[in-house]
Protein backbone atom coordinates (compact mmCIF):
# COMPACT_ATOMS: atom_id res chain seq x y z
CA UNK A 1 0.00 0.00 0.00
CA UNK A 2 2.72 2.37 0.98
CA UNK A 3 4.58 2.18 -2.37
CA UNK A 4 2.35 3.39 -5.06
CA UNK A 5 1.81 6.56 -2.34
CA UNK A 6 5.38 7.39 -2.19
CA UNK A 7 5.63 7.05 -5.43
CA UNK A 8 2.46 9.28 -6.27
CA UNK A 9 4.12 12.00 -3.89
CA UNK A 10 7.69 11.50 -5.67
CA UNK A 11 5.74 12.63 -9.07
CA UNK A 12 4.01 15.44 -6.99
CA UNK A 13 7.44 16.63 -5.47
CA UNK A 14 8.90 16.46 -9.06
CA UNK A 15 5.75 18.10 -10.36
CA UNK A 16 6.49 20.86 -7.89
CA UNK A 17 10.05 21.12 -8.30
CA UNK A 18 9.35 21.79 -12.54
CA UNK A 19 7.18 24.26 -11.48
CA UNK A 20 4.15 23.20 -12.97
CA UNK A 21 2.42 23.97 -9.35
CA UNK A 22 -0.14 20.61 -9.31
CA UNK A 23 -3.21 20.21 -7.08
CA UNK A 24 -4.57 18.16 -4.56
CA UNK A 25 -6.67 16.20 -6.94
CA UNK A 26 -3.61 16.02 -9.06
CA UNK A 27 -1.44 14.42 -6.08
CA UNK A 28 -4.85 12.05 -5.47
CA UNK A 29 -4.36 11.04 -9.67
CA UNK A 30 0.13 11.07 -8.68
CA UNK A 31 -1.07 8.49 -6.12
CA UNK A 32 -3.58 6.82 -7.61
CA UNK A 33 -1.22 6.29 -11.02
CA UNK A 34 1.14 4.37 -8.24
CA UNK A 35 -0.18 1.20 -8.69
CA UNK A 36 0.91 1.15 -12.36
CA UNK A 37 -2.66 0.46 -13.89
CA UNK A 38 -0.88 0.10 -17.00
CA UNK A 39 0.97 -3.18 -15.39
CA UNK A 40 -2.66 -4.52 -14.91
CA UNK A 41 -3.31 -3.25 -18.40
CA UNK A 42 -0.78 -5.26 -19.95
CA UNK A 43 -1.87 -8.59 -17.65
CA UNK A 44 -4.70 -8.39 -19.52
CA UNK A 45 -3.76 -8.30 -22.90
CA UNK A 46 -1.49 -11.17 -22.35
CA UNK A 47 -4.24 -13.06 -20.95
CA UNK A 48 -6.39 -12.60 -23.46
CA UNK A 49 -3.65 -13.36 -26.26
CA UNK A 50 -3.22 -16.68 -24.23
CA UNK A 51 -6.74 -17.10 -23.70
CA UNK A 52 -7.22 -16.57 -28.11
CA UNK A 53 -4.21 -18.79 -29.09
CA UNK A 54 -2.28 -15.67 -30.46
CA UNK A 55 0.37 -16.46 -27.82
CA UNK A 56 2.17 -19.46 -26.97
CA UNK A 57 3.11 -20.73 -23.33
CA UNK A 58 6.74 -20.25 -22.25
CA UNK A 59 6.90 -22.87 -19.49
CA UNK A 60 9.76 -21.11 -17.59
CA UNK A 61 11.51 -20.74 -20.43
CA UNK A 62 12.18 -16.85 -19.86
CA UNK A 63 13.10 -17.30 -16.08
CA UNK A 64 15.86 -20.33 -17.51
CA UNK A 65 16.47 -17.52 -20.49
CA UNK A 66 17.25 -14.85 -17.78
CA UNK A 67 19.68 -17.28 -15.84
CA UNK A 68 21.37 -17.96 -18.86
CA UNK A 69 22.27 -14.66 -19.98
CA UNK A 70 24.13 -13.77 -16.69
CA UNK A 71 26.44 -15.80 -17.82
CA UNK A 72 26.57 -15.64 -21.59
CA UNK A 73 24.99 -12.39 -22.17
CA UNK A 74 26.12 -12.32 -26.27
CA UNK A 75 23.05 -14.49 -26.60
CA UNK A 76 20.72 -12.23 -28.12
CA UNK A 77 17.86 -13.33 -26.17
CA UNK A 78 15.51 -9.96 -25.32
CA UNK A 79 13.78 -10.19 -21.77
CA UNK A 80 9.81 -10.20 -21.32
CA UNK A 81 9.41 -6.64 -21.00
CA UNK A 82 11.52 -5.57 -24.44
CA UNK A 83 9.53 -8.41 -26.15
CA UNK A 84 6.09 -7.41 -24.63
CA UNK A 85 7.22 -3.49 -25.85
CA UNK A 86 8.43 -4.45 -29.51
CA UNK A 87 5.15 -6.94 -29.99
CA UNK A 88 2.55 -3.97 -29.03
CA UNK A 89 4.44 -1.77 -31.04
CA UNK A 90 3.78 -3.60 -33.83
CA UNK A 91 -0.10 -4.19 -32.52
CA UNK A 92 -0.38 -0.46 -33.12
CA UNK A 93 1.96 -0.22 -35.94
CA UNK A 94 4.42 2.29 -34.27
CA UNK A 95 8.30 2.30 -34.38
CA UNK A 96 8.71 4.70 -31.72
CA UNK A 97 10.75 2.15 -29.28
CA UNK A 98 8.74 3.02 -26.42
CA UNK A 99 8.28 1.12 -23.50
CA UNK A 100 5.88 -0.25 -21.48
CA UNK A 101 5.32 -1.63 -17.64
CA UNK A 102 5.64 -5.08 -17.35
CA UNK A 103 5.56 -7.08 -13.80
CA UNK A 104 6.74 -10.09 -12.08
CA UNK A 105 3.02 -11.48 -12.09
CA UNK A 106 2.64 -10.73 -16.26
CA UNK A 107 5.70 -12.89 -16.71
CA UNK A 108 4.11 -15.56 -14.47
CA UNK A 109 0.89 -15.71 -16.76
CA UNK A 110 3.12 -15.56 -19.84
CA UNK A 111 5.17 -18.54 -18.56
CA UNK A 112 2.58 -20.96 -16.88
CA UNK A 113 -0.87 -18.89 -17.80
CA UNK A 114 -2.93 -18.26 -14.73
CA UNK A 115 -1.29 -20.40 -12.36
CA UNK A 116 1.47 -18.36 -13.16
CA UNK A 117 0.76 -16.03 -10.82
CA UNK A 118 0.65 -17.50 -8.14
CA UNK A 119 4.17 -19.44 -9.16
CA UNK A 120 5.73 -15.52 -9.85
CA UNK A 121 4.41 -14.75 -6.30
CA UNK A 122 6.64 -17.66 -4.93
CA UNK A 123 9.51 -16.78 -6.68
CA UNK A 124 9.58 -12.67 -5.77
CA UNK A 125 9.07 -14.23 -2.08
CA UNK A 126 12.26 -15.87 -2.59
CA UNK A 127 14.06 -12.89 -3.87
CA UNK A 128 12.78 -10.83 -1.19
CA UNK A 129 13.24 -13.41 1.81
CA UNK A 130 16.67 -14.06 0.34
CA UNK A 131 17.36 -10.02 0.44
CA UNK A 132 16.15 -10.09 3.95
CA UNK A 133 18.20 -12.69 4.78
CA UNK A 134 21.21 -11.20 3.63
CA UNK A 135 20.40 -8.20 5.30
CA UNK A 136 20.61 -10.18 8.87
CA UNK A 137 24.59 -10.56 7.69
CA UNK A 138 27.52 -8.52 9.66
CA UNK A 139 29.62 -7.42 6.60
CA UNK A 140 31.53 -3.95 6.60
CA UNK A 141 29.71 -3.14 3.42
CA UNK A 142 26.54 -3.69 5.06
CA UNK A 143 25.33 0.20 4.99
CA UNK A 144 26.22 0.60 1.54
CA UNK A 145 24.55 -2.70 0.20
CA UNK A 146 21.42 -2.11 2.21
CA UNK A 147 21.49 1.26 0.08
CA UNK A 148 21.83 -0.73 -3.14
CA UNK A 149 19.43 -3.18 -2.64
CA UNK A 150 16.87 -1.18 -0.83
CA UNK A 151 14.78 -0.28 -3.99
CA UNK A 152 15.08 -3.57 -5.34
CA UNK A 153 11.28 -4.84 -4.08
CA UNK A 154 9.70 -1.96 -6.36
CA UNK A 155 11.90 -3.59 -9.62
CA UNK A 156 10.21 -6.74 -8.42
CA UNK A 157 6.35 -5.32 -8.70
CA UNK A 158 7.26 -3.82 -11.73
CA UNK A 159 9.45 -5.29 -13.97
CA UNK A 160 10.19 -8.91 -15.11
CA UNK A 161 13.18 -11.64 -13.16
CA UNK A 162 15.91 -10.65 -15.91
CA UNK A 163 15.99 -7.37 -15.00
CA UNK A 164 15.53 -7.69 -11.09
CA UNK A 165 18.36 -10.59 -11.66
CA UNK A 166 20.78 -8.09 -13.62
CA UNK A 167 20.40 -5.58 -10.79
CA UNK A 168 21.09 -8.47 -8.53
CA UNK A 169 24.20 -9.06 -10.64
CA UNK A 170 26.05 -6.09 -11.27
CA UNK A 171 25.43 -4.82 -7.38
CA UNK A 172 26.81 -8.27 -6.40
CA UNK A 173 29.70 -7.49 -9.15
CA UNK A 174 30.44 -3.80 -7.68
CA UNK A 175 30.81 -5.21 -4.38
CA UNK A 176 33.23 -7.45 -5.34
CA UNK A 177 35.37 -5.07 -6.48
CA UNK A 178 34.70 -3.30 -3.29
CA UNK A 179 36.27 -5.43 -1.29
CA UNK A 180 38.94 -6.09 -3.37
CA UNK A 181 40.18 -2.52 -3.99
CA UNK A 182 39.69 -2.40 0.60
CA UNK A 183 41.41 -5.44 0.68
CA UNK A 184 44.49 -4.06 -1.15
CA UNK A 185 44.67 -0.47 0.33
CA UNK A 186 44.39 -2.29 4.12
CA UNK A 187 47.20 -4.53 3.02
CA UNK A 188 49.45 -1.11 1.68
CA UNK A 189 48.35 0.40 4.67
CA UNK A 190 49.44 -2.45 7.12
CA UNK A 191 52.73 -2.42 4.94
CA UNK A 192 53.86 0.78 5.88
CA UNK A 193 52.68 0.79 9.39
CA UNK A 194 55.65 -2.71 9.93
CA UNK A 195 58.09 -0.15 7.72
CA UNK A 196 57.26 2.91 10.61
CA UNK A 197 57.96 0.30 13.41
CA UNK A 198 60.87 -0.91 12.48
CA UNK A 199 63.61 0.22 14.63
CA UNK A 200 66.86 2.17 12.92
CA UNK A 201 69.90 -0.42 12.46
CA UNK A 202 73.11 0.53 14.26
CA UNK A 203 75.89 -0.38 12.55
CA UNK A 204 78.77 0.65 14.42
């Protein structure tokens, strides 16, 4: 409940800041417009494209897909939410590479049809308890991954596993190279502290 208001009042702050001065009602539509109707929107017209026969079941095949391309990412392969943009597009015979909001629970459907939900509601739990979980960890990075990660749950409502995975990924990748860079100034550091304490040679 708390998301699509914050982000209704994040449009109404930016609304502000442009200078366009917006109303209450218009911070009642900002807040309203949270919850992404278009998301539910889009559902739909998978559903019924399923429900017609004018699109095909993936069977998990974009959540393997997604997988896949973290670690062979020449592959080609678009995500959900490019294919879903490119394939209305063409619905409305426009070229002008817009995009549109996809979800965790419209790749569900488009993978396993209406059971899918329920199957893409398992697997954000996972993400999220997994997040939480790592949260619980004493690390010396912990501020600054919290601060990463922290808006990862609203990529989850609204956007499909490759690109909450990719996030995963390069945050995961950064922090690796975190600790490598601290690893190597502690060591130059702890180098020069033994050089200070060395005591002066006498040699005569």
């Amino acid at each position: 409940i708390f998301l699509p208001i914050f982000l209704g009042f994040a449009n109404f702050i930016e609304g502000l800041a442009s200078g366009s001065a917006p109303t209450l009602m218009t911070l009642a539509i900002y807040s309203l417009s949270g919850y992404e109707f278009q998301i539910m929107e889009n559902q739909a017209i998978i559903v019924e494209d399923i429900k017609n026969r004018d699109l095909d079941l993936k069977y998990g095949e974009t959540y393997f897909r997604a997988m896949y391309d973290i670690f062979v990412p020449t592959s080609g392969w678009k995500p959900p939410s490019e294919w879903f943009a490119e394939r209305i597009n063409i619905l409305k015979d426009v070229d002008d590479g817009s995009g549109y909001a996809f979800s965790f629970v419209a790749e569900g459907i488009l993978n396993f049809g209406n059971i899918g939900a329920v199957i893409a509601g398992l697997i954000a739990a996972i993400l999220l308890s997994s997040l939480r979980l790592l949260y619980s960890i004493k690390l010396f990075l912990k501020p600054a991954m919290i601060a990463s990660l922290i808006i990862l749950p609203y990529y989850v409502y609204r956007s499909d596993f490759s690109d909450v995975i990719k996030r995963v990924e390069f945050t995961a990748i950064s922090f690796f190279i975190l600790i490598i860079i601290y690893l190597i100034v502690k060591y130059i550091f702890r180098q020069g502290t033994v050089t200070k304490n060395i005591p002066p040679q006498n040699y005569n």
